[in-house]
N, C-alpha and C. Protein backbone atom coordinates (compact mmCIF):
# COMPACT_ATOMS: atom_id res chain seq x y z
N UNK A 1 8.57 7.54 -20.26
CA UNK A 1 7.56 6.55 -19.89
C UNK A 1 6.45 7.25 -19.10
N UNK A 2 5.41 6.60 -19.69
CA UNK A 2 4.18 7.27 -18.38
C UNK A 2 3.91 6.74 -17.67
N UNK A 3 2.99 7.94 -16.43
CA UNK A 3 2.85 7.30 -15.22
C UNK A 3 2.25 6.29 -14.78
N UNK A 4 1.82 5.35 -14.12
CA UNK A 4 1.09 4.50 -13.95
C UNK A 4 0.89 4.07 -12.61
N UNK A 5 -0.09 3.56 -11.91
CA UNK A 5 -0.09 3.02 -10.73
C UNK A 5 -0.63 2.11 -10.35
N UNK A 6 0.59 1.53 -9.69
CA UNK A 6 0.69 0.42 -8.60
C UNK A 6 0.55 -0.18 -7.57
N UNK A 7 -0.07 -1.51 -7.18
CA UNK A 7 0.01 -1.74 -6.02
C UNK A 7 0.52 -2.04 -4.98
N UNK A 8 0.78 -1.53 -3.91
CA UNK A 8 1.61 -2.02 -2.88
C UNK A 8 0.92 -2.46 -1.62
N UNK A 9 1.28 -3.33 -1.34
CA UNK A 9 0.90 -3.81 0.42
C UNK A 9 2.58 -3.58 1.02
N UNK A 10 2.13 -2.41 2.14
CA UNK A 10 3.13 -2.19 3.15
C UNK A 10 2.82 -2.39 4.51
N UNK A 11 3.77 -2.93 4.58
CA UNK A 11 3.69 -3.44 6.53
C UNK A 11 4.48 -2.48 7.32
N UNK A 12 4.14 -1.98 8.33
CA UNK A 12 4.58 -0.96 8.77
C UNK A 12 4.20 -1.12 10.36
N UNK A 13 5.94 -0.53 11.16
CA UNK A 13 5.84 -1.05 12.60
C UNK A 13 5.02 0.13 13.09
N UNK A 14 5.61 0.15 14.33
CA UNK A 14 5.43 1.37 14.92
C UNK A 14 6.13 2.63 15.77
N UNK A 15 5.61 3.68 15.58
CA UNK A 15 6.74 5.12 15.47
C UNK A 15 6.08 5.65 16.65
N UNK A 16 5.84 6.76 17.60
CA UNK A 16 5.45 7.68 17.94
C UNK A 16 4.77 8.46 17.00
N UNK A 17 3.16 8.91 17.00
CA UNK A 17 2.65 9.48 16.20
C UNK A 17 2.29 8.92 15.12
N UNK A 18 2.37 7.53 14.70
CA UNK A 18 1.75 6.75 13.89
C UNK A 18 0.22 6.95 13.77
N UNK A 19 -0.55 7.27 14.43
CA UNK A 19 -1.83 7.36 14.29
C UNK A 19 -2.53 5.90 14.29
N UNK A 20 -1.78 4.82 15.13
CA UNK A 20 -2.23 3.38 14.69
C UNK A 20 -3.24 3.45 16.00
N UNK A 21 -3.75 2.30 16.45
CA UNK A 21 -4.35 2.37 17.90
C UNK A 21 -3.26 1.97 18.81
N UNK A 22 -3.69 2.48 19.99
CA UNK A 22 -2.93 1.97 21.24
C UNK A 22 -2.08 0.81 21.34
N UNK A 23 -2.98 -0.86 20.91
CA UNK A 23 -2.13 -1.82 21.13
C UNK A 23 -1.77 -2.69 19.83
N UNK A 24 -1.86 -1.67 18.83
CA UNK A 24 -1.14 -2.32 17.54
C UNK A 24 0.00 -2.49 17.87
N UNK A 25 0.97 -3.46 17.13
CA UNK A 25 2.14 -3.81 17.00
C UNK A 25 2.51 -3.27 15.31
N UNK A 26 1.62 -3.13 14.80
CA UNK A 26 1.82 -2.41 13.30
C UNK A 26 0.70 -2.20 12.51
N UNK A 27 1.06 -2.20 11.27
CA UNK A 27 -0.25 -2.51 10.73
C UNK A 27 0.32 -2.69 8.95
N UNK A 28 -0.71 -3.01 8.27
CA UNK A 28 -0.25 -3.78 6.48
C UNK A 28 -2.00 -2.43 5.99
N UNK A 29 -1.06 -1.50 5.18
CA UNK A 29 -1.30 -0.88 4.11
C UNK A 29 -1.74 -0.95 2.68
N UNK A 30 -2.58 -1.32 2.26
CA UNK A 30 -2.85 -1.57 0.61
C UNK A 30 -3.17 0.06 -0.04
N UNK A 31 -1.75 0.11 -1.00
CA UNK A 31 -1.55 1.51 -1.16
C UNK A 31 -1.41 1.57 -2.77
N UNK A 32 -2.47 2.46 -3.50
CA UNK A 32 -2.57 2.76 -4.77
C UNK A 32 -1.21 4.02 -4.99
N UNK A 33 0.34 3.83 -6.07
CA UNK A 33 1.09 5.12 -5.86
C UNK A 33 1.20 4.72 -7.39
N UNK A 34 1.68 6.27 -7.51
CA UNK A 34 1.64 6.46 -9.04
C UNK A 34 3.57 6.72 -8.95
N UNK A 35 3.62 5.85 -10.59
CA UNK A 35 4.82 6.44 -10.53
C UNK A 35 5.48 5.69 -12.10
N UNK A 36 6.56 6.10 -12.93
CA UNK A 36 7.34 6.02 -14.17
C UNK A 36 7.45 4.29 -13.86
N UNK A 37 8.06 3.63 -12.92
CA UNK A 37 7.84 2.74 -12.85
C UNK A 37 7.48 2.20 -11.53
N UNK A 38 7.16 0.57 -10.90
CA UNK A 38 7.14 0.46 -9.49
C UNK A 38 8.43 0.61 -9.04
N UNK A 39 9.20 1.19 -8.77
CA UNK A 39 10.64 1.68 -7.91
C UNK A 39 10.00 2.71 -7.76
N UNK A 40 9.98 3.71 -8.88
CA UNK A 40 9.77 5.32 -8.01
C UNK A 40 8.51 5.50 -7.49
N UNK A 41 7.12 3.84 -7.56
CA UNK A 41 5.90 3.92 -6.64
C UNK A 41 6.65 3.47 -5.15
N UNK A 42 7.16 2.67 -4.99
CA UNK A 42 8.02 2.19 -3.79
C UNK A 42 8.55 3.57 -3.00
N UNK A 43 9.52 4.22 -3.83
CA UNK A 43 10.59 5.38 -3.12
C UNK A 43 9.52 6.25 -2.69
N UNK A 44 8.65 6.52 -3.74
CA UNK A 44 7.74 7.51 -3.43
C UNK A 44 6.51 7.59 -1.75
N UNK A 45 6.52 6.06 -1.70
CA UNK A 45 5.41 5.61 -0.97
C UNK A 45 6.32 5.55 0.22
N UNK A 46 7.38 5.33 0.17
CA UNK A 46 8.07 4.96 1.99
C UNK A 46 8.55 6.47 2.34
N UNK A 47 9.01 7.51 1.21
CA UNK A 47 9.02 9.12 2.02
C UNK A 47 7.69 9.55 2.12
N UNK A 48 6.72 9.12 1.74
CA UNK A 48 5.29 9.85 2.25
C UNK A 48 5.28 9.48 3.78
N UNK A 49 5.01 7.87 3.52
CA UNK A 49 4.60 7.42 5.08
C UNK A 49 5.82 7.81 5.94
N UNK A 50 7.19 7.93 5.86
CA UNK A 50 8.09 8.53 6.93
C UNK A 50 7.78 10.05 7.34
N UNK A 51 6.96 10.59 5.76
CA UNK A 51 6.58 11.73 6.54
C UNK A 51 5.70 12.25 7.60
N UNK A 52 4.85 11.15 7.32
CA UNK A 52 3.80 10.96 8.16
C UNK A 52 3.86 9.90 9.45
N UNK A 53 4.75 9.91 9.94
CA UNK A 53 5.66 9.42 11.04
C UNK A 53 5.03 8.18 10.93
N UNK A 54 5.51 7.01 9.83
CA UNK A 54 4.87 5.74 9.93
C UNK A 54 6.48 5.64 9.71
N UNK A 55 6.47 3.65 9.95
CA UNK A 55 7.84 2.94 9.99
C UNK A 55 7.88 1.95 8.84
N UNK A 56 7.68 2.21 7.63
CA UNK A 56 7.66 1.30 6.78
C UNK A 56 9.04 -0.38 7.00
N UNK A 57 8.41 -1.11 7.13
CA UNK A 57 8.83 -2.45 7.30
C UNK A 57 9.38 -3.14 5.94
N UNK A 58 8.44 -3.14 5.31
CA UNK A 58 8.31 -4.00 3.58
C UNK A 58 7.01 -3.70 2.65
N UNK A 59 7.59 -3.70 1.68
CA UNK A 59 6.86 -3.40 0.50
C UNK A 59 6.98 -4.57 -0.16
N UNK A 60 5.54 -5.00 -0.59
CA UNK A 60 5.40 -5.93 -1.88
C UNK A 60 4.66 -5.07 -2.77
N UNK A 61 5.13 -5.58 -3.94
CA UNK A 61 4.65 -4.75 -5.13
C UNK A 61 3.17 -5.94 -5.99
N UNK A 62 2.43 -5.64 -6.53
CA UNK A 62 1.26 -5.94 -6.97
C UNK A 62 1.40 -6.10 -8.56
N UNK A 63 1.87 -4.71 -8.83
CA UNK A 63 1.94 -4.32 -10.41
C UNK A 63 0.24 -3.16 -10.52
N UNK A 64 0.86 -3.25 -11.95
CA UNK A 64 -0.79 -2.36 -12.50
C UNK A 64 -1.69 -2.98 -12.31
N UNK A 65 -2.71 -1.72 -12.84
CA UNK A 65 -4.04 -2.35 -12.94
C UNK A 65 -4.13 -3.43 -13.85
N UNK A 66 -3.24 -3.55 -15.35
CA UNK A 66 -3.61 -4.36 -15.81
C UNK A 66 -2.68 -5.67 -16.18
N UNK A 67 -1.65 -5.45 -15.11
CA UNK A 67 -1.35 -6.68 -14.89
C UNK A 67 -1.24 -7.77 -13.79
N UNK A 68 -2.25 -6.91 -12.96
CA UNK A 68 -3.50 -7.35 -12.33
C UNK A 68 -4.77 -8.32 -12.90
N UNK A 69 -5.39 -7.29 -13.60
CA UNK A 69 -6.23 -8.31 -14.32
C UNK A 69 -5.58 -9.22 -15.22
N UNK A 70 -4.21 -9.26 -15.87
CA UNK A 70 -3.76 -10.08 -16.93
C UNK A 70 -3.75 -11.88 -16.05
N UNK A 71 -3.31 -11.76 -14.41
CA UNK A 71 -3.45 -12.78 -13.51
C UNK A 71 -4.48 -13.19 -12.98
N UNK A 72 -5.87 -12.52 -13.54
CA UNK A 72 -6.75 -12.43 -13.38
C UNK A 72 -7.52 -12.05 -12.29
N UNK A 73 -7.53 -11.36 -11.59
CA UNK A 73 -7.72 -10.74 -10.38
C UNK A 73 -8.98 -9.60 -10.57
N UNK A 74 -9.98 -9.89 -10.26
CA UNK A 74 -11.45 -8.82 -10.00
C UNK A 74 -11.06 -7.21 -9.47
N UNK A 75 -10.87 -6.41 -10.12
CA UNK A 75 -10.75 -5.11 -9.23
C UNK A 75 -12.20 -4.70 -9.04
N UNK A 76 -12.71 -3.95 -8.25
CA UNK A 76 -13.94 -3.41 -8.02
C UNK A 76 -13.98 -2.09 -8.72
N UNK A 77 -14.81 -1.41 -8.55
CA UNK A 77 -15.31 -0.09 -9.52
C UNK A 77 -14.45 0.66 -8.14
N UNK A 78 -14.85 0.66 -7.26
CA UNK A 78 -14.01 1.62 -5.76
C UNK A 78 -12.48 1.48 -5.82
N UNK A 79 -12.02 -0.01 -6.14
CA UNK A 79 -10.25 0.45 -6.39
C UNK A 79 -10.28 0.88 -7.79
N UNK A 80 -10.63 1.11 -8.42
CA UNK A 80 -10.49 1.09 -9.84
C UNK A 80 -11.05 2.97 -9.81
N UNK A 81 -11.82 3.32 -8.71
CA UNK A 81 -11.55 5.21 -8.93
C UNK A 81 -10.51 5.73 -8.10
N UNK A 82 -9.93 4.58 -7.03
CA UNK A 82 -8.82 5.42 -6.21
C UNK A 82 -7.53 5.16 -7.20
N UNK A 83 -6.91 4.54 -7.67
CA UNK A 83 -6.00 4.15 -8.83
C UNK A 83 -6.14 5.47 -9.90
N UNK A 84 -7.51 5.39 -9.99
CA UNK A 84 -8.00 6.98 -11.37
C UNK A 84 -7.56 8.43 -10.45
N UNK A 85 -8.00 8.33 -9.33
CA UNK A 85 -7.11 9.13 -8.52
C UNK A 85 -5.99 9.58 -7.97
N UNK A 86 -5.37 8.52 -8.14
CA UNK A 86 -3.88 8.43 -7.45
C UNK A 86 -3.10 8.70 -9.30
N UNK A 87 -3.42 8.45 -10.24
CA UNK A 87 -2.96 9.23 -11.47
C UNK A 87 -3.15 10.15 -11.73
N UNK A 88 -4.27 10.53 -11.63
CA UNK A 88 -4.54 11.70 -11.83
C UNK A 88 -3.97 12.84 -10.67
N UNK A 89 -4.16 12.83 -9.61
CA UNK A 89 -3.31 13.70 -8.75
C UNK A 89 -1.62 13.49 -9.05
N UNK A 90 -1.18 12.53 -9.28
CA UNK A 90 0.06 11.95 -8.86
C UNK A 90 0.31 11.57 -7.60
N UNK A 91 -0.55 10.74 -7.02
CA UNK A 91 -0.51 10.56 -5.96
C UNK A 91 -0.16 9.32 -5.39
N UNK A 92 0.02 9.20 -3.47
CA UNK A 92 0.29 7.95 -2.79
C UNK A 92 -1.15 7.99 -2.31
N UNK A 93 -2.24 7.04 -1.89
CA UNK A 93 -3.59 7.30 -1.64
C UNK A 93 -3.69 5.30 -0.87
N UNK A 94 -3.77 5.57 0.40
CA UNK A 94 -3.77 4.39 1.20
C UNK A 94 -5.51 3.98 1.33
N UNK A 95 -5.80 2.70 0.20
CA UNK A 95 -7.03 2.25 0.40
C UNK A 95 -7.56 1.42 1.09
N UNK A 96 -6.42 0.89 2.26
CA UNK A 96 -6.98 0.08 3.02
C UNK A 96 -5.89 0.06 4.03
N UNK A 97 -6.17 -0.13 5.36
CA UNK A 97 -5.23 -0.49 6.75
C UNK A 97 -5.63 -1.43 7.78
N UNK A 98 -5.12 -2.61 7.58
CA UNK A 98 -5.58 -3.34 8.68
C UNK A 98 -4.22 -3.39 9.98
N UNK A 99 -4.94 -2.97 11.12
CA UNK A 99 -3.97 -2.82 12.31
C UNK A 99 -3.51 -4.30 12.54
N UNK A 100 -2.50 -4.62 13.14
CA UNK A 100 -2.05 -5.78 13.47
C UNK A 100 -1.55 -5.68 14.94
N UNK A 101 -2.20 -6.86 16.03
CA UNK A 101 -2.42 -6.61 17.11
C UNK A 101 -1.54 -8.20 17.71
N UNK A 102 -0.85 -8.20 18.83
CA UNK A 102 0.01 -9.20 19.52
C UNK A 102 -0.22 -10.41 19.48
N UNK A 103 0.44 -11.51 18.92
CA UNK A 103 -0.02 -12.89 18.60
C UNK A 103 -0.30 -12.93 17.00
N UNK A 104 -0.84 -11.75 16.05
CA UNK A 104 -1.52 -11.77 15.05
C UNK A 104 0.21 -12.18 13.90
N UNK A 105 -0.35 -12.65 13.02
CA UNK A 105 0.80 -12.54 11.85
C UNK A 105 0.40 -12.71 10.60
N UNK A 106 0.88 -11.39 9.72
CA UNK A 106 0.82 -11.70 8.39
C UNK A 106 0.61 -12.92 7.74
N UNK A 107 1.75 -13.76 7.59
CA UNK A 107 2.24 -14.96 6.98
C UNK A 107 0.52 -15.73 7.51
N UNK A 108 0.47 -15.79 8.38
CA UNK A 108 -0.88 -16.70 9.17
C UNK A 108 -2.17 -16.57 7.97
N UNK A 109 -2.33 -15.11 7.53
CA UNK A 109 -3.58 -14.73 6.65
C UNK A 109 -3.54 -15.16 5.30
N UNK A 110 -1.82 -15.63 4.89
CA UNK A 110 -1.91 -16.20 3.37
C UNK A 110 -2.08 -17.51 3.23
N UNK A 111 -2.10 -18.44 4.28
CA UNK A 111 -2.12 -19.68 4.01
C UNK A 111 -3.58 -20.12 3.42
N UNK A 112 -3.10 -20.92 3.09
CA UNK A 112 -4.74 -21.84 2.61
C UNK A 112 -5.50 -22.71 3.29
């Protein structure tokens, strides 16, 4: 099977050496990883960030690019070259980090 890549949003606490700011409590990752399927984008994506002294929490998976758009979902031309990137290297390539700070909660940002 070939490679392909996936999206993940990872939430991730905090470690020593995280590189987060001072009074994060964590932070949620939107991470382009390439991989045979999303499992080995998952496995792949939580030994990067452990290497990089982050605390991976949870992973939700997205899917491809194009079953992404099959739910209909707008990608932009900017995720759509880091994705061309993250295949082409074989790579984990984090396109977005929002810190999450005391009082704040995930769940709070999906409601309607």
């Amino acid at each position: 099977m070939a490679q392909q890549v996936y999206t993940l949003l990872v939430q991730v606490g905090r470690t020593e050496g995280d590189g987060l700011p001072k009074d994060a409590t964590g932070a949620g990752l939107l991470i382009y990883a390439s991989g045979k399927d999303e499992a080995e984008a998952v496995r792949e994506t939580v030994a990067i960030l452990k290497q990089a002294e982050m605390a991976p929490l949870d992973v939700t998976g997205y899917g491809t690019l194009e079953e992404r758009e099959a739910d209909g979902q707008e990608i932009g031309d900017e995720d759509r070259a880091l994705m061309a990137r993250a295949l082409e290297e074989n790579a984990v390539i984090v396109a977005q980090m929002q810190p999450f700070f005391e009082g704040e909660n995930l769940a709070d940002e999906d409601e309607d």
